[in-house]
N, C-alpha and C. Protein backbone atom coordinates (compact mmCIF):
# COMPACT_ATOMS: atom_id res chain seq x y z
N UNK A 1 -135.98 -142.14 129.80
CA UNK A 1 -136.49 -143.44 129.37
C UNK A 1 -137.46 -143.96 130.42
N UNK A 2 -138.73 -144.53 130.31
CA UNK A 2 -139.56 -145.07 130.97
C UNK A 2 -139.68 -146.55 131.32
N UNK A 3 -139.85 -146.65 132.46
CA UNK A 3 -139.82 -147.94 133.17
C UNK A 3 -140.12 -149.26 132.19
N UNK A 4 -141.05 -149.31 131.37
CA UNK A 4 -141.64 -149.69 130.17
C UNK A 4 -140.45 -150.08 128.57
N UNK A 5 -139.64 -149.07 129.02
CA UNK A 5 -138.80 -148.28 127.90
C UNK A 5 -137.21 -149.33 128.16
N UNK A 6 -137.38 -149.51 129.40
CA UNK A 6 -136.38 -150.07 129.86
C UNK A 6 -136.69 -151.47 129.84
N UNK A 7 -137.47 -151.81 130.50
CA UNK A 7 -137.94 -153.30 130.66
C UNK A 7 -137.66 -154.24 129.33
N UNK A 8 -138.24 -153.36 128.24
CA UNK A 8 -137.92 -153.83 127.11
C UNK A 8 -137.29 -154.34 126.30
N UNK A 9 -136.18 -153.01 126.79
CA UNK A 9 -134.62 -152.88 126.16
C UNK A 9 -133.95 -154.23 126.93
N UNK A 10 -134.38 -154.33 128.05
CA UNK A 10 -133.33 -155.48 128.85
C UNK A 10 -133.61 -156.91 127.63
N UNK A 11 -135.02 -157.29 127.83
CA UNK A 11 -135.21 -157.74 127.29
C UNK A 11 -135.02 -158.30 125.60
N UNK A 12 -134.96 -157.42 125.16
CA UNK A 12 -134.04 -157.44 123.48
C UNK A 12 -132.89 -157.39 124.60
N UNK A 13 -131.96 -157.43 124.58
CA UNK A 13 -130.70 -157.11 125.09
C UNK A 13 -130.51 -158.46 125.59
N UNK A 14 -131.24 -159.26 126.76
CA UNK A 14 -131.18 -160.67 126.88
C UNK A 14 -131.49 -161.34 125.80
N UNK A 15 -132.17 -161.35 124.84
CA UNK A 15 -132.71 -161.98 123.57
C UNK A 15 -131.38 -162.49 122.60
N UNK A 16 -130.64 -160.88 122.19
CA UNK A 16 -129.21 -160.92 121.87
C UNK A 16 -128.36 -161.67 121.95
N UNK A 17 -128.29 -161.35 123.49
CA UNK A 17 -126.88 -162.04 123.68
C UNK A 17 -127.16 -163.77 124.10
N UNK A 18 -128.37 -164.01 123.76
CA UNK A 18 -129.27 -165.26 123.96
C UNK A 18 -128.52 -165.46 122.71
N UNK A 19 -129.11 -165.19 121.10
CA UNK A 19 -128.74 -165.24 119.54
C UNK A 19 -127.45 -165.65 119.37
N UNK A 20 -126.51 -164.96 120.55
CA UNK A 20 -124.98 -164.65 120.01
C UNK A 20 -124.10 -165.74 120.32
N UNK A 21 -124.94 -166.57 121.58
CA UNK A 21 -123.96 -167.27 122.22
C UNK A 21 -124.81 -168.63 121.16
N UNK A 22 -125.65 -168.85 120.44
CA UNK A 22 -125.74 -169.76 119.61
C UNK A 22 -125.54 -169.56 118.11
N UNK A 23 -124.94 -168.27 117.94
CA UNK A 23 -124.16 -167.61 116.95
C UNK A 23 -125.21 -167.36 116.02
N UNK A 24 -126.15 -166.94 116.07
CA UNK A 24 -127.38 -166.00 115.27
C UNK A 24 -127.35 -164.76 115.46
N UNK A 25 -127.23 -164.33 114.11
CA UNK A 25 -127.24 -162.79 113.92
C UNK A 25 -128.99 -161.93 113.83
N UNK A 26 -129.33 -161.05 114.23
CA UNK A 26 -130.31 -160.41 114.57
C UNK A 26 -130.36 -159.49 113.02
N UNK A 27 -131.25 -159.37 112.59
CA UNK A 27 -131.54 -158.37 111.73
C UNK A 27 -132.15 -156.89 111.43
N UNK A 28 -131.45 -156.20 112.35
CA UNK A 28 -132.23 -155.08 112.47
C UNK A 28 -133.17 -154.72 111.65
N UNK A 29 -132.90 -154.47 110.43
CA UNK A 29 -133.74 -154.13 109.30
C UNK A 29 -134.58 -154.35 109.12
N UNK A 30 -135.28 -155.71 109.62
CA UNK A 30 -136.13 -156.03 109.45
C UNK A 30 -137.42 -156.61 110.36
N UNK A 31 -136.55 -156.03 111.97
CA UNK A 31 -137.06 -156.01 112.98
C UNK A 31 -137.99 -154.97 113.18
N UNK A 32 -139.56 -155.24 113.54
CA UNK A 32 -140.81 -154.18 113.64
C UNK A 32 -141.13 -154.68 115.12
N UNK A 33 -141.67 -153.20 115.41
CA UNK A 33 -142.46 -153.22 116.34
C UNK A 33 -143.82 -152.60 116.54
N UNK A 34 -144.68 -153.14 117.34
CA UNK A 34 -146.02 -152.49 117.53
C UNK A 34 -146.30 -151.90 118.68
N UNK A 35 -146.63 -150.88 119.13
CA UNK A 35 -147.27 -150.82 120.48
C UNK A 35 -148.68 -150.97 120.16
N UNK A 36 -149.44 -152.24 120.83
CA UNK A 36 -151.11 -152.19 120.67
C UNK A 36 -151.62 -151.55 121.29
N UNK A 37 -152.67 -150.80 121.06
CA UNK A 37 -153.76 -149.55 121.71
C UNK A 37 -155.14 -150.25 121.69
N UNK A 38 -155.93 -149.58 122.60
CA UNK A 38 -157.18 -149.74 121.88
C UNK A 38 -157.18 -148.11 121.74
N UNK A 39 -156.51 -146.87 122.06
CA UNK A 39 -157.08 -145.41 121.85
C UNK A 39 -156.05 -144.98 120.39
N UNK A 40 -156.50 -145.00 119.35
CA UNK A 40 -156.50 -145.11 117.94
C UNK A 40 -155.32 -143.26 117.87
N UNK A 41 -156.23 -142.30 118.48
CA UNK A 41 -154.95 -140.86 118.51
C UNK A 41 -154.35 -140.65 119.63
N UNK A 42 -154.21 -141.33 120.77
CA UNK A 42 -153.84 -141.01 122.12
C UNK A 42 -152.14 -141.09 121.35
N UNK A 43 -151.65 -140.04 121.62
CA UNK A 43 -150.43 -139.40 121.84
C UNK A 43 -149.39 -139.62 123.18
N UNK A 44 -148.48 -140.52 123.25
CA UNK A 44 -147.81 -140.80 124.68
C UNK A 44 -146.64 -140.01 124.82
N UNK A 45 -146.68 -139.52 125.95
CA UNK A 45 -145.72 -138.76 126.12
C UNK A 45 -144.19 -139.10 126.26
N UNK A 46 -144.07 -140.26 126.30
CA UNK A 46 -142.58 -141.22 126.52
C UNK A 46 -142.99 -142.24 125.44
N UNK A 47 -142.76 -142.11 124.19
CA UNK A 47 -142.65 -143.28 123.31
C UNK A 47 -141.49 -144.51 123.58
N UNK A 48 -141.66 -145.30 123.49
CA UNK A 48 -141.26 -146.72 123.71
C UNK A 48 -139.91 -146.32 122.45
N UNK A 49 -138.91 -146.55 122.84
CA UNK A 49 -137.74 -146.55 121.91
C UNK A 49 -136.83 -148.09 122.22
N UNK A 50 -136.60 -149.07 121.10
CA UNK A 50 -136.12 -150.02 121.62
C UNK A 50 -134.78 -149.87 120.37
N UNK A 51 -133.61 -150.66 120.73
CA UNK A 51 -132.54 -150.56 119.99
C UNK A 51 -132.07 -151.99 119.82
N UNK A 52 -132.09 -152.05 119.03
CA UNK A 52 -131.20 -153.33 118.10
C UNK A 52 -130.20 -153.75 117.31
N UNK A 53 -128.91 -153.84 118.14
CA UNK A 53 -127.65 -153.63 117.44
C UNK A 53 -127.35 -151.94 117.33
N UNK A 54 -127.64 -151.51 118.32
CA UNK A 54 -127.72 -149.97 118.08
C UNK A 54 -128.54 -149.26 117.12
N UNK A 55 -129.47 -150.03 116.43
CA UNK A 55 -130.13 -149.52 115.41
C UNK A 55 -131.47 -149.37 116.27
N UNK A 56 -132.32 -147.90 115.97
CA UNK A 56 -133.23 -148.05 117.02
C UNK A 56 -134.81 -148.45 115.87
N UNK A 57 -135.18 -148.80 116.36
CA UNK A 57 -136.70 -149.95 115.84
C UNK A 57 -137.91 -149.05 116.00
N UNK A 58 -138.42 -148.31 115.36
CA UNK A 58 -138.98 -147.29 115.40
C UNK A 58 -140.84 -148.09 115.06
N UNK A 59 -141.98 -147.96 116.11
CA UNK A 59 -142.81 -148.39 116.49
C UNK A 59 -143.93 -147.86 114.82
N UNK A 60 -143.98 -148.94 114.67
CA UNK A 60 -145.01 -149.09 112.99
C UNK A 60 -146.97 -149.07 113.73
N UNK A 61 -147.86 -148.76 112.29
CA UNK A 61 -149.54 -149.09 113.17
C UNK A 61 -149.41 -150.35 112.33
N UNK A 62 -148.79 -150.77 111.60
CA UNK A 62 -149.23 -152.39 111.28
C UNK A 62 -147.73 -152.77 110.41
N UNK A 63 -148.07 -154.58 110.75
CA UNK A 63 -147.04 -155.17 110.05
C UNK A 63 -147.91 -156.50 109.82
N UNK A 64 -146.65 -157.18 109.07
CA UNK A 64 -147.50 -158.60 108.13
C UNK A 64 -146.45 -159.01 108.90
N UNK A 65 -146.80 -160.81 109.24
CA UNK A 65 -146.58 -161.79 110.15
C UNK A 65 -147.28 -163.28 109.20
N UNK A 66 -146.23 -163.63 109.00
CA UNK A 66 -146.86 -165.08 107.85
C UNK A 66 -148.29 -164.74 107.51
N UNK A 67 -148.15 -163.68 106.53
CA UNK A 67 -149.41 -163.39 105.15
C UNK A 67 -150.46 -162.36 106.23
N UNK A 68 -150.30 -162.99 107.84
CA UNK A 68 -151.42 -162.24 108.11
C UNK A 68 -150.92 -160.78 108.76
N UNK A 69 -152.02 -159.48 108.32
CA UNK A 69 -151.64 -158.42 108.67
C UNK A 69 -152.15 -157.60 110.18
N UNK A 70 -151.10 -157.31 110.98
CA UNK A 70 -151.74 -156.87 112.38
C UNK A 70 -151.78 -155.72 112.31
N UNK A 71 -152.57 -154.86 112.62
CA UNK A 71 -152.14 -153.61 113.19
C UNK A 71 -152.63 -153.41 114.68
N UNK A 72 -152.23 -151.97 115.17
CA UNK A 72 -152.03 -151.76 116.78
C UNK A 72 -153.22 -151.59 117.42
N UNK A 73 -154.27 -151.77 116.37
CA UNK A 73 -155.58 -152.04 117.48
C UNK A 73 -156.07 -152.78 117.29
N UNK A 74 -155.75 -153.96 116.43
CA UNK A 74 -156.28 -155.28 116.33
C UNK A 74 -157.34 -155.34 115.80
N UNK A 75 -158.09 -154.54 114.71
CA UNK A 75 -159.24 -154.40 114.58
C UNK A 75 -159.71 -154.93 113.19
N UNK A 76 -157.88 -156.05 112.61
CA UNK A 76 -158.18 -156.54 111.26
C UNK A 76 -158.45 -155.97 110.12
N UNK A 77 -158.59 -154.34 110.09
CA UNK A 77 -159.51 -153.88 109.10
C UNK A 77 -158.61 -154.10 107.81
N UNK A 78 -156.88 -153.43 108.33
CA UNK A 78 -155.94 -154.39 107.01
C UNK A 78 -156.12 -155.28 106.49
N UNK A 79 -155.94 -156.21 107.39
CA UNK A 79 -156.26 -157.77 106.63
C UNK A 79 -157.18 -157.78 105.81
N UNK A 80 -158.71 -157.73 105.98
CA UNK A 80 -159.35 -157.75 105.39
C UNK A 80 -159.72 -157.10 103.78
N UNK A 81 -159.23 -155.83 103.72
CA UNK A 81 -158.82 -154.68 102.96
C UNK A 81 -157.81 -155.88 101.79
N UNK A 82 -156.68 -156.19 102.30
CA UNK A 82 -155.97 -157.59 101.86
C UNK A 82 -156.46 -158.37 101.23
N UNK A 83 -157.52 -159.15 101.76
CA UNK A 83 -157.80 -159.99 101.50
C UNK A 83 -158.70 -159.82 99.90
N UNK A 84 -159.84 -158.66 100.44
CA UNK A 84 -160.53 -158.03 99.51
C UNK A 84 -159.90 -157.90 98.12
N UNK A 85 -158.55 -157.35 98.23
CA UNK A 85 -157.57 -156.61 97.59
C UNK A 85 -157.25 -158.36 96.49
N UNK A 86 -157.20 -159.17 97.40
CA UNK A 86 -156.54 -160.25 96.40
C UNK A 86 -157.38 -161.44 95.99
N UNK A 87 -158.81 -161.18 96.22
CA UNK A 87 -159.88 -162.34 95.83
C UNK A 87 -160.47 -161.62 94.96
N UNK A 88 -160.13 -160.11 94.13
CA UNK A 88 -160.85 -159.31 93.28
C UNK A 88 -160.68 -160.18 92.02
N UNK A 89 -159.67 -160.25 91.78
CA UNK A 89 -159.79 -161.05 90.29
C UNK A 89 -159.95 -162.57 90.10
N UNK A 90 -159.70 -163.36 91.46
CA UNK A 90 -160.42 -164.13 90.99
C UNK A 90 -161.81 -164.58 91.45
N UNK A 91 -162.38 -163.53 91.76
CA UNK A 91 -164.25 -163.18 91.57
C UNK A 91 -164.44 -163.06 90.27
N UNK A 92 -163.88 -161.99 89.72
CA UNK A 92 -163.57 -161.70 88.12
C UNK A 92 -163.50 -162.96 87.48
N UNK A 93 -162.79 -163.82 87.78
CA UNK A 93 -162.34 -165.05 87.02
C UNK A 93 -163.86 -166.16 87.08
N UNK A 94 -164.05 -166.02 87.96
CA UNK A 94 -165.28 -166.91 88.52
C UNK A 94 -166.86 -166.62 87.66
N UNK A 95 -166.44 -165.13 87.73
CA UNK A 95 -167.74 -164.90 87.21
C UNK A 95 -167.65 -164.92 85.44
N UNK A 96 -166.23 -164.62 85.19
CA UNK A 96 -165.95 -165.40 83.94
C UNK A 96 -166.29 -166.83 83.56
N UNK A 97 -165.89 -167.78 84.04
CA UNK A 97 -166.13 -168.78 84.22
C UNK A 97 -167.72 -169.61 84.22
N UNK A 98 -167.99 -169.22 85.16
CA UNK A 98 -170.01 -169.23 84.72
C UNK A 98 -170.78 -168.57 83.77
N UNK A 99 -170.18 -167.46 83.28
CA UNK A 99 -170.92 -166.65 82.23
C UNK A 99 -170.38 -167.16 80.71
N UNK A 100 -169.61 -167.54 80.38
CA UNK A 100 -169.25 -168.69 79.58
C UNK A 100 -168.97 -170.13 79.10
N UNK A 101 -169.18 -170.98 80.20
CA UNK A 101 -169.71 -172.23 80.19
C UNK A 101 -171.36 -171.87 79.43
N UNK A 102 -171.78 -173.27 78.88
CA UNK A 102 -173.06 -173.38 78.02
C UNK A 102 -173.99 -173.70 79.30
N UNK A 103 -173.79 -174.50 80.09
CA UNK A 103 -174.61 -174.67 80.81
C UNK A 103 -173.35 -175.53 82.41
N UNK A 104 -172.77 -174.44 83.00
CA UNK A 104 -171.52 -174.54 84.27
C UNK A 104 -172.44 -175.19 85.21
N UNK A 105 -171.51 -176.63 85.63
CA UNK A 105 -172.10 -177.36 86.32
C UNK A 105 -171.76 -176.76 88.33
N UNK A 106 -172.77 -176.74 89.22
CA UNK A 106 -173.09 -176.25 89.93
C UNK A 106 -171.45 -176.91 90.77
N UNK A 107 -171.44 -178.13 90.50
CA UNK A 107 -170.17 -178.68 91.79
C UNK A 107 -169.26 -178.29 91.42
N UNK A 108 -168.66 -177.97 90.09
CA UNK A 108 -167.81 -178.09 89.41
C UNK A 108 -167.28 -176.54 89.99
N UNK A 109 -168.12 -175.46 89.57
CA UNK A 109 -168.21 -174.08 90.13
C UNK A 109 -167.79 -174.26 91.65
N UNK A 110 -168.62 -174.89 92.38
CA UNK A 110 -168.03 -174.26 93.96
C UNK A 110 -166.54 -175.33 94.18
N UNK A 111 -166.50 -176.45 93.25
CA UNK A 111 -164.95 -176.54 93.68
C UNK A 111 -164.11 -175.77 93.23
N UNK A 112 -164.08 -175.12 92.28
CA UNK A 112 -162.95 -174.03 91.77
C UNK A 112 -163.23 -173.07 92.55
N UNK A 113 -164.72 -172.40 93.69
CA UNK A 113 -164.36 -171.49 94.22
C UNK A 113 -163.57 -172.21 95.89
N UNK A 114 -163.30 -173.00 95.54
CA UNK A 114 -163.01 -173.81 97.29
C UNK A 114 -161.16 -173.41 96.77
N UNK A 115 -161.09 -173.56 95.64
CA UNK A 115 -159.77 -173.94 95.42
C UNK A 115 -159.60 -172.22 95.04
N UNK A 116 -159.91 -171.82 94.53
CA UNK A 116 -159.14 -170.19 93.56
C UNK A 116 -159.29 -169.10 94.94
N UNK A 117 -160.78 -169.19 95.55
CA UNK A 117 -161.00 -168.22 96.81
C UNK A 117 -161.27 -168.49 98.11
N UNK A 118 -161.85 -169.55 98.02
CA UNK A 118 -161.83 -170.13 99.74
C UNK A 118 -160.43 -170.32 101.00
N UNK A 119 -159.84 -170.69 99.73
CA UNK A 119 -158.27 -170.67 100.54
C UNK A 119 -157.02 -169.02 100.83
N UNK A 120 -158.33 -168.67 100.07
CA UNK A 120 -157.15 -166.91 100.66
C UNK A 120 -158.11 -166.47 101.53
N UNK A 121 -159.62 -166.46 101.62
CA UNK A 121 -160.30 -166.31 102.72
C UNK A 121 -160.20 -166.59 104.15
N UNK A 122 -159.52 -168.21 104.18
CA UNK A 122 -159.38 -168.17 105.30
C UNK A 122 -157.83 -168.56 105.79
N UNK A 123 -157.18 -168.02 104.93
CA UNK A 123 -155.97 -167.87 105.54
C UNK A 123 -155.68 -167.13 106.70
N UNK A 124 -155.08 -167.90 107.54
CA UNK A 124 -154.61 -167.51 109.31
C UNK A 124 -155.87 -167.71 109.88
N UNK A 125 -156.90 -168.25 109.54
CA UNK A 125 -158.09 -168.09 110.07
C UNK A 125 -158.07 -168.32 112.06
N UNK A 126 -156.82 -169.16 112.09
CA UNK A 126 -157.10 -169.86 113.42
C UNK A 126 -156.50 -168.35 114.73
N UNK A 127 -156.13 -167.29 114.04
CA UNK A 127 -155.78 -166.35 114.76
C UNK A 127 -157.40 -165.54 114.30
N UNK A 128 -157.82 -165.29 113.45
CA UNK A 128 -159.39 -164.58 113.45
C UNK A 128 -160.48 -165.16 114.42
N UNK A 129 -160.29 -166.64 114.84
CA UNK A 129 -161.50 -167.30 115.50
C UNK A 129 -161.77 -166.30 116.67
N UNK A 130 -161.27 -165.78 117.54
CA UNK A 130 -161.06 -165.07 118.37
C UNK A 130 -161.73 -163.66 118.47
N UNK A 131 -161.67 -163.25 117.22
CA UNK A 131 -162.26 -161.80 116.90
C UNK A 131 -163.29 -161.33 116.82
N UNK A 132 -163.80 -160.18 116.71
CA UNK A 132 -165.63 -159.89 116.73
C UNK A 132 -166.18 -160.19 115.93
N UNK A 133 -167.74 -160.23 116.18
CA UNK A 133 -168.54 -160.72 114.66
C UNK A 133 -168.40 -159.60 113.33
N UNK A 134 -167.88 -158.88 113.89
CA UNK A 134 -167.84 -157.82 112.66
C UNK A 134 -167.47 -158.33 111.13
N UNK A 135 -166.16 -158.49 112.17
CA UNK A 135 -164.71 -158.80 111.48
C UNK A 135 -165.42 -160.47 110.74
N UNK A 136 -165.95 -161.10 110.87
CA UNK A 136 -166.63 -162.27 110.51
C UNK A 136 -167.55 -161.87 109.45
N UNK A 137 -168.80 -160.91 109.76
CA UNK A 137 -169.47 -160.51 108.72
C UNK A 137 -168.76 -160.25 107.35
N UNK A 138 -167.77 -159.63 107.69
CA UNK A 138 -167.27 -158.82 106.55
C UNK A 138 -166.45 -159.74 105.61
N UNK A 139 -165.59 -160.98 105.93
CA UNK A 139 -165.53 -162.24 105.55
C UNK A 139 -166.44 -162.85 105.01
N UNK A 140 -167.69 -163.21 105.74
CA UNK A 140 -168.97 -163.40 105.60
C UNK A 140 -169.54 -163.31 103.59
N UNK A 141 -169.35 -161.85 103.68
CA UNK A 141 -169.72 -160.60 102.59
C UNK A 141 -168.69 -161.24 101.65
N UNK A 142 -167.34 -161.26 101.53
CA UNK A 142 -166.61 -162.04 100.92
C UNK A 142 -166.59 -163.02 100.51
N UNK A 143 -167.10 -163.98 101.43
CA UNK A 143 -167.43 -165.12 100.50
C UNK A 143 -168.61 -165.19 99.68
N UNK A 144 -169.51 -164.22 99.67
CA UNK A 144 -170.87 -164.61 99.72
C UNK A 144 -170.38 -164.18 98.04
N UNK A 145 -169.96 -163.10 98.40
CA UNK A 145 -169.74 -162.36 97.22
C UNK A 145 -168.97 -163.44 95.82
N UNK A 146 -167.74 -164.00 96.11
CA UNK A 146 -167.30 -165.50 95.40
C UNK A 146 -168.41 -166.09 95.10
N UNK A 147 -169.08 -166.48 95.81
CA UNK A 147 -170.14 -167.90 95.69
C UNK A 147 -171.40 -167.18 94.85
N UNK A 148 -171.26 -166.07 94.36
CA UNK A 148 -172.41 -165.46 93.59
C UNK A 148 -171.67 -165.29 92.86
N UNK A 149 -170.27 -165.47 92.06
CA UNK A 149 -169.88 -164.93 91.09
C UNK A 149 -169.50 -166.46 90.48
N UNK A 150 -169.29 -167.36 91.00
CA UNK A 150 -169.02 -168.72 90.97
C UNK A 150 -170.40 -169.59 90.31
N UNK A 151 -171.62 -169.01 90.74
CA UNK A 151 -173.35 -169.75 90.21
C UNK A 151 -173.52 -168.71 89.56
N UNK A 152 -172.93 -167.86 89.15
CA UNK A 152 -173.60 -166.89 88.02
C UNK A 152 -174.99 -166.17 88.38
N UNK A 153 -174.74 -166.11 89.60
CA UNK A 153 -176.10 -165.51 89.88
C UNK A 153 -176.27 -163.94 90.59
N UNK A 154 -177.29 -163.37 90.86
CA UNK A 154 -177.41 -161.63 90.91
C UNK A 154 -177.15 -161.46 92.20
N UNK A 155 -176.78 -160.18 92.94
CA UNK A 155 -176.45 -159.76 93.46
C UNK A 155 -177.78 -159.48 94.48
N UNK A 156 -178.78 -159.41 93.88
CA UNK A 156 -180.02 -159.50 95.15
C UNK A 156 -179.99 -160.89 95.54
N UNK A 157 -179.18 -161.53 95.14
CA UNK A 157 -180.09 -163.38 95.67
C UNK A 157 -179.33 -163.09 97.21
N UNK A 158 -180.57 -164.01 98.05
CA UNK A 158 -180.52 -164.11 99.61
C UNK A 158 -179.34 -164.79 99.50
N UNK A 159 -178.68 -164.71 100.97
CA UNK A 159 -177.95 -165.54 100.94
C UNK A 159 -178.12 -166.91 101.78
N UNK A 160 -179.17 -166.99 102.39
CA UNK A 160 -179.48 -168.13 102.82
C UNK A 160 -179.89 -169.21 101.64
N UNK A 161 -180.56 -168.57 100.22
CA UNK A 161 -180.83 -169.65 99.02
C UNK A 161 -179.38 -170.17 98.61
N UNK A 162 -178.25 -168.91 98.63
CA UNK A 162 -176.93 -169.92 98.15
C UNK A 162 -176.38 -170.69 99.14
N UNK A 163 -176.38 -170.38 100.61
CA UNK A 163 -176.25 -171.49 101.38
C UNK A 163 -176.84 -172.77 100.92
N UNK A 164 -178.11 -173.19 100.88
CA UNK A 164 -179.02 -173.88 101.06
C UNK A 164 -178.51 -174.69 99.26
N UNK A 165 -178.46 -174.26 98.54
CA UNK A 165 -177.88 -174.83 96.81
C UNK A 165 -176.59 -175.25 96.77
N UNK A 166 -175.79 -174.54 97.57
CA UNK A 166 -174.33 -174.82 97.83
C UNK A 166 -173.70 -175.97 98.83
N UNK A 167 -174.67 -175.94 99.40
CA UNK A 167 -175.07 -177.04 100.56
C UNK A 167 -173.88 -176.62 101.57
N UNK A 168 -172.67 -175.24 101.72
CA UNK A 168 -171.44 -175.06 102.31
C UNK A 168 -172.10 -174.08 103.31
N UNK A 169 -171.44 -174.55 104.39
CA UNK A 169 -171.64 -173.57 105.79
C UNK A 169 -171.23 -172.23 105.86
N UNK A 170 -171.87 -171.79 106.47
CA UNK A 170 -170.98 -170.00 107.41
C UNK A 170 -169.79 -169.96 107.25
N UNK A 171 -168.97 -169.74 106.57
CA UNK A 171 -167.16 -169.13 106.85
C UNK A 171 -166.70 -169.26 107.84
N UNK A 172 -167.31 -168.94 109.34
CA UNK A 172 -166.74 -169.09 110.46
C UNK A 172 -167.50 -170.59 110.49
N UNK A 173 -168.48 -171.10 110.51
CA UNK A 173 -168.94 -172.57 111.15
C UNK A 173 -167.57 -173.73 110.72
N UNK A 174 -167.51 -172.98 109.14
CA UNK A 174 -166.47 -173.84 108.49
C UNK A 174 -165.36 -173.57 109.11
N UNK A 175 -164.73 -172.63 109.40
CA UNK A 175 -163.20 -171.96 110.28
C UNK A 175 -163.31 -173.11 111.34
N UNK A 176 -164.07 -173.08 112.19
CA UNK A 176 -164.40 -173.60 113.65
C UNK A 176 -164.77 -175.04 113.62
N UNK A 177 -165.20 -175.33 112.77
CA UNK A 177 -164.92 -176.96 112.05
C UNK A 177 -163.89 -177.61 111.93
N UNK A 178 -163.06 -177.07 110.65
CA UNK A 178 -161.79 -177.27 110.60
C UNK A 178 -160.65 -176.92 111.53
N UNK A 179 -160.75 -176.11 112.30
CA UNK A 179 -159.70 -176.13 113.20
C UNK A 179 -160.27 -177.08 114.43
N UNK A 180 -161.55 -177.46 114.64
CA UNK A 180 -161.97 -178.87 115.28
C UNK A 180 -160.95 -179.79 114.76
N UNK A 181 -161.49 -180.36 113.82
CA UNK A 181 -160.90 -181.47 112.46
C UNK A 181 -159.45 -181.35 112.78
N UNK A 182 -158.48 -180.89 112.89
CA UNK A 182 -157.10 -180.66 113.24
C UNK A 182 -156.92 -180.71 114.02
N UNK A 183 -157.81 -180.32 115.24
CA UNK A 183 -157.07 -180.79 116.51
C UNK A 183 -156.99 -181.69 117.09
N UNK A 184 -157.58 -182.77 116.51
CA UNK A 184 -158.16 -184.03 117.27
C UNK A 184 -157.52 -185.17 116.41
């Protein structure tokens, strides 16, 4: 067992008997762990083994943590994948929505997309502020993508013209706004 290996274990082990003496039971089952990397195949020669209730907790590349998904190099690409995964239909819905109205009024459209997709977009956002622009672009792309399916409009339009009609900020300006707005 490695110095690392141990440190750990003490630690769950103080945690425990922390639980026990205020009479909380631990749930193995449903206890995960991560080791974070930034080297994606590096292979360690002493894997981290931690035990819980004698049950040993066998090291996962990602887990979900209130909706938001981590994995061990932090690189969001889950989440996002997620996110993608659950604003598909109601893009679908949106672009339903404008393509059958007689003439879909422009406010009316971006409040249903504030309400149906804006709010799974930036869910956990205040743990993303932190992250690369990548990981922002690609959000970015997501919304842009809503807000063109929401005005009924093509897939070449700039996106600085739907900024500018929509009169709504950057995804992150807005993230970094609102978590302003809350803290104060």
């Amino acid at each position: 067992m490695t110095f690392l290996s141990s440190r750990l274990q003490q630690s769950v082990d103080a945690f425990e008997s922390w639980c026990k003496s205020w009479k909380l039971k631990l749930q193995p089952t449903k206890t995960e762990m991560i080791r974070f990397t930034i080297h994606p195949m590096k292979k360690y020669k002493h894997p981290v083994e931690v035990k819980v209730d004698n049950n040993i907790i066998k090291p996962l590349d990602h887990t979900r943590y209130l909706g938001v998904i981590i994995d061990k190099q932090l690189n969001w690409r889950r989440h996002l994948d997620h996110i993608e995964t659950k604003i598909a239909p109601r893009v679908g819905l949106l672009r339903y929505l404008s393509r059958t109205a007689h003439e879909p009024n422009i406010r009316t459209m971006i409040n249903i997309f504030k309400s149906i997709a804006r709010t799974i977009i930036l869910y956990g956002y205040p743990v993303l502020l932190t992250v690369d622009q990548n990981v922002w672009n690609r959000i970015e792309i997501i919304q842009n993508k809503a807000l063109r399916a929401a005005l009924g409009l093509p897939i070449y339009t700039s996106v600085d013209y739907i900024h500018k009609i929509t009169n709504l900020p950057k995804i992150k300006d807005y993230a970094t706004t609102l978590l302003n707005s809350l803290s104060k």
